[in-house]
Protein backbone atom coordinates (compact mmCIF):
# COMPACT_ATOMS: atom_id res chain seq x y z
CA UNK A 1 19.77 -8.72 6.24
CA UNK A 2 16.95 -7.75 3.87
CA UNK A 3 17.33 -7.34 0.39
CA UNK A 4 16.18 -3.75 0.26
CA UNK A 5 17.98 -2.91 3.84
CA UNK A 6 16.07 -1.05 5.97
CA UNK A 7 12.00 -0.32 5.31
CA UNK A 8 10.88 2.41 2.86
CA UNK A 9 7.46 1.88 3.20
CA UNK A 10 4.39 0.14 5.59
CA UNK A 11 1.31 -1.18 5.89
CA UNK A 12 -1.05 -0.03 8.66
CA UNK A 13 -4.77 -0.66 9.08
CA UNK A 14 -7.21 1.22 11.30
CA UNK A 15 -6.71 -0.91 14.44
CA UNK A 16 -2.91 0.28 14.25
CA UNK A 17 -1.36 -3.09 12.98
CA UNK A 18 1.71 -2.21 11.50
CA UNK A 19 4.13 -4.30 8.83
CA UNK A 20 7.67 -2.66 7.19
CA UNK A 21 7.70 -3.60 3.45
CA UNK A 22 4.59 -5.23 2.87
CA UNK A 23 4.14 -8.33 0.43
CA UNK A 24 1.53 -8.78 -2.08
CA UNK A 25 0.27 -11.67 0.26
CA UNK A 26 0.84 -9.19 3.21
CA UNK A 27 -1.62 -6.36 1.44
CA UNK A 28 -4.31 -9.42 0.13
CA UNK A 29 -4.38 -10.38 4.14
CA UNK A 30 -4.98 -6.31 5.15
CA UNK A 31 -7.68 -6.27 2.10
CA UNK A 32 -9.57 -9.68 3.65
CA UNK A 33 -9.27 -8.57 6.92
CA UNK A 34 -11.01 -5.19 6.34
CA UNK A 35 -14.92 -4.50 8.17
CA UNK A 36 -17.24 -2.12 8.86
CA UNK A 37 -16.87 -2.41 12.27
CA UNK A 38 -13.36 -1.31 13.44
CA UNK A 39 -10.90 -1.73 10.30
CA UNK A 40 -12.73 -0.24 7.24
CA UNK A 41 -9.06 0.73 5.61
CA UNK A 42 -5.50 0.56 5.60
CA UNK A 43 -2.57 2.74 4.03
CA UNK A 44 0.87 1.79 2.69
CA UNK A 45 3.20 4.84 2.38
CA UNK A 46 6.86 5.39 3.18
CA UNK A 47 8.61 5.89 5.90
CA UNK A 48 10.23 9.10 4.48
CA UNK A 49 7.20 11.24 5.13
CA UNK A 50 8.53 13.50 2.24
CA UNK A 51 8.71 11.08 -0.41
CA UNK A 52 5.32 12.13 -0.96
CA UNK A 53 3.11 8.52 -2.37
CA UNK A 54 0.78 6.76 -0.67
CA UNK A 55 -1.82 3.97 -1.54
CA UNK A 56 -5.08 3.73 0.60
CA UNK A 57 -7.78 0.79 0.25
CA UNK A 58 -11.04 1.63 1.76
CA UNK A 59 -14.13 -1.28 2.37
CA UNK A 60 -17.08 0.45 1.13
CA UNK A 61 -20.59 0.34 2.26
CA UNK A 62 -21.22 -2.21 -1.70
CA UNK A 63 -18.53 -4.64 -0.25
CA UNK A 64 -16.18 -3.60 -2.53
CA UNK A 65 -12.86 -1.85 -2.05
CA UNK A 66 -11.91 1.44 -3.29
CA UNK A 67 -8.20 2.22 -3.68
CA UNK A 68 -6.64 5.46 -4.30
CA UNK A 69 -3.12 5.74 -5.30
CA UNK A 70 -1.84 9.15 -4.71
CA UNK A 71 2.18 10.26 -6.03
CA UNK A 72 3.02 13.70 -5.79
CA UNK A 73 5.87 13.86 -7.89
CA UNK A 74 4.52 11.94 -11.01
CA UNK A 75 0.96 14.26 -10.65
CA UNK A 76 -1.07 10.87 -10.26
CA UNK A 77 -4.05 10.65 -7.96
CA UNK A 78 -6.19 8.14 -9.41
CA UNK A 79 -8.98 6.38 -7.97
CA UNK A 80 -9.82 2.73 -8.41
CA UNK A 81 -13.31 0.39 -7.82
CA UNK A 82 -13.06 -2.92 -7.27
CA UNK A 83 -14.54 -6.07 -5.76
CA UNK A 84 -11.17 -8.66 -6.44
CA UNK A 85 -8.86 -8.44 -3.58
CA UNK A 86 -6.23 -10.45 -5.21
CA UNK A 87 -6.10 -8.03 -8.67
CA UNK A 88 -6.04 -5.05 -5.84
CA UNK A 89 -3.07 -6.64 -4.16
CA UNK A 90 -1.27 -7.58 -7.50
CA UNK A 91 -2.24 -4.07 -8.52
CA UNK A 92 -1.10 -1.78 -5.42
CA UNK A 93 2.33 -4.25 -5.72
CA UNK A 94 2.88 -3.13 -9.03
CA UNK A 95 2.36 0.72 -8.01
CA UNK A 96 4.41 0.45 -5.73
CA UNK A 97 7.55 -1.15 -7.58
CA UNK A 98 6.90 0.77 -10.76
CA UNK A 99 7.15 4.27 -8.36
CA UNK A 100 10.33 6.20 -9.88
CA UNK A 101 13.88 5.11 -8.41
CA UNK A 102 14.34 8.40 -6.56
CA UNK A 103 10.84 6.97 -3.73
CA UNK A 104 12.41 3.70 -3.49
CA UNK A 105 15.39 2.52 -1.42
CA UNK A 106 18.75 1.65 -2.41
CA UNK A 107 19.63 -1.97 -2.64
CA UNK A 108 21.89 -3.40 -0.34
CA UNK A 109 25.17 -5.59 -1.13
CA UNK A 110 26.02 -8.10 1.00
C-alpha cells in the first residue's frame, strides 16, 4: 500500500505518458525528456479536478524551461525561467508538498 493511499495528483506529458504521484526523479526524467518535436511540455495536477493547482513546464524555443505554478485557492500564479532541470524538479517538488493540507491527501495507517 502507498504511503499517501491512493493518487492525488499526476504527471502527463504531451505524448500522453501518464505517472500517479510523481517523484522529484520522476518530474527531472519528464523535464529531460521534453523536445520540440512531439513533447514540448508536461503538467502535474490532481486528480480531484476541483482542487484547483496545477504546475506546467514548457521547453521553450532558448532551450530553457518555463514553469508556471498556478493555485487557485492561495491566489498564486507565478511564472518561472529557467535552464536547470534539477532546481525545476527540486522546485515544482517543493510546490507541490508545501500546497495547503486541504489539496493534499490524507495519509494512510497501516
Amino acid at each position: 500500500m502507498s504511503i499517501l493511499g491512493s493518487p492525488y495528483c499526476f504527471i502527463e506529458n504531451e505524448r500522453g505518458e501518464r505517472f500517479d504521484n510523481p517523484s522529484e526523479d520522476l518530474i527531472f526524467e519528464f523535464i529531460g525528456d521534453l523536445n520540440s518535436r512531439d513533447n514540448g511540455s508536461f503538467v502535474v495536477e490532481p486528480v480531484e479536478s476541483s482542487v484547483g493547482w496545477y504546475v506546467s513546464v514548457s521547453l521553450l524555443d532558448s532551450g530553457e524551461f518555463e514553469t508556471v505554478y498556478r493555485c487557485s485557492s492561495r491566489g498564486e500564479h507565478r511564472v518561472v525561467v529557467s535552464d536547470a532541470p534539477s532546481e525545476i524538479s527540486y522546485d515544482v517538488t517543493v510546490w507541490i508538498s508545501g500546497l495547503p493540507s486541504s489539496l493534499k491527501p490524507n495519509r494512510t495507517q497501516s
